[in-house]
Protein backbone atom coordinates (compact mmCIF):
# COMPACT_ATOMS: atom_id res chain seq x y z
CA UNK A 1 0.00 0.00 0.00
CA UNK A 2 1.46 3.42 -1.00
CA UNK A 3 2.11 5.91 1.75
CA UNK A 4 2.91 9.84 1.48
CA UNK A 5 4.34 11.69 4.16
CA UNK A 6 2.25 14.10 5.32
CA UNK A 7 3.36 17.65 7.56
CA UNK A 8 1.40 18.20 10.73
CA UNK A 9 0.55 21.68 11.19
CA UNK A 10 3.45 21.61 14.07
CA UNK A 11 5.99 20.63 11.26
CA UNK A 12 4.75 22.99 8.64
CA UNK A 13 7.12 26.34 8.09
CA UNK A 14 6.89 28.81 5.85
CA UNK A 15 4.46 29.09 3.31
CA UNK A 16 3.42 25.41 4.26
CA UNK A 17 2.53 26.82 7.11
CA UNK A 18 0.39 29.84 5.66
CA UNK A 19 -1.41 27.62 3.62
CA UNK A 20 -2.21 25.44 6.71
CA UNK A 21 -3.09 29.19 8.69
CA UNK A 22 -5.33 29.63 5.46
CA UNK A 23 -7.26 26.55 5.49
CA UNK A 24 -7.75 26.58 9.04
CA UNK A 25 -9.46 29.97 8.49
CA UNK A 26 -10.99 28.62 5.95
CA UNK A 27 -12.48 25.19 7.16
CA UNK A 28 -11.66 25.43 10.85
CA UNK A 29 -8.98 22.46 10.11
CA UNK A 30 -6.47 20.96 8.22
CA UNK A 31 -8.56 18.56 6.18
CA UNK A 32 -6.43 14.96 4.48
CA UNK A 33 -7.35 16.38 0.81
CA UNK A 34 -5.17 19.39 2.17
CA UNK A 35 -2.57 17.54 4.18
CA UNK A 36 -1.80 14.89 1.31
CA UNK A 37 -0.53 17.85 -0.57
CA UNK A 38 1.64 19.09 1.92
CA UNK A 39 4.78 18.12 0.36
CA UNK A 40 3.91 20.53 -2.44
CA UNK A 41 2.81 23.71 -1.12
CA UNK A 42 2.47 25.63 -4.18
CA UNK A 43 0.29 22.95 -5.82
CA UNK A 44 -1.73 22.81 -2.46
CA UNK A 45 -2.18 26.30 -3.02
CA UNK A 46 -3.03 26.41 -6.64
CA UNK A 47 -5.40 23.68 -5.92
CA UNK A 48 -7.33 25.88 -3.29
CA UNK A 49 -7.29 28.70 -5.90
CA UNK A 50 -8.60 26.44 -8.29
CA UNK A 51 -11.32 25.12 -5.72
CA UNK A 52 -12.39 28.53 -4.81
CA UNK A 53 -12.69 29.85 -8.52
CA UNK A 54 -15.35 26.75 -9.07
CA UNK A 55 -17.06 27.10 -5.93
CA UNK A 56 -17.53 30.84 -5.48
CA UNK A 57 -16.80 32.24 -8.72
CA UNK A 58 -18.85 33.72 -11.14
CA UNK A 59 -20.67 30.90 -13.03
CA UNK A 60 -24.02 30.22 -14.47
CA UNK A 61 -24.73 27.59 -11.75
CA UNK A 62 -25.52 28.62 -8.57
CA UNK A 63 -23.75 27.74 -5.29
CA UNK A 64 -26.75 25.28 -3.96
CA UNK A 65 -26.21 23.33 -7.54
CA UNK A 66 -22.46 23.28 -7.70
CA UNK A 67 -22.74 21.89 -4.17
CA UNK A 68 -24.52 18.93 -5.50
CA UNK A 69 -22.34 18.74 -8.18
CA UNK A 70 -19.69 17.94 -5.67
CA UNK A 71 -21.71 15.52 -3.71
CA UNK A 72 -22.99 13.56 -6.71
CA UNK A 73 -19.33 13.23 -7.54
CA UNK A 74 -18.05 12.45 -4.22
CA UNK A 75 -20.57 9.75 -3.85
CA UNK A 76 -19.59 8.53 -6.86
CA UNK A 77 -16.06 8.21 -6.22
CA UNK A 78 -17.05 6.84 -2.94
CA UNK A 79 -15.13 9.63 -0.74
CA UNK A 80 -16.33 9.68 2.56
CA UNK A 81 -16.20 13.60 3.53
């Protein structure tokens, strides 16, 4: 079974560590889709860009149906969030 090292938010430094600072404000904690990218901060933080562009940016769906979107697919994918 593969296994990634993943950086606590005691370990983190730098702008690991303002990313974790971010999605804490964010989320209210470091969630494992945002710890498994720990070893890559700048992805980690293009990913949340990318995240927050699709979820809150302008779009002809609204919020309630991308939402779903994400749950549909989730379920789908059998993530357990």
């Amino acid at each position: 079974m593969p296994w990634i090292k993943v950086y606590s938010v005691e370990e983190a430094s730098g702008f690991l560590k303002k990313q974790y600072e971010a999605a804490i404000k964010r989320a209210g904690r470091i969630w494992h889709i945002v710890s498994i990218m720990s070893q890559n901060p700048r992805a980690l933080k293009a990913s949340m860009d990318f995240y927050g562009a699709v979820m809150f940016g302008r779009s002809p769906l609204s919020r309630g149906q991308r939402e779903m979107l994400a749950v549909v697919v989730s379920a789908e994918n059998h993530c357990i969030y």
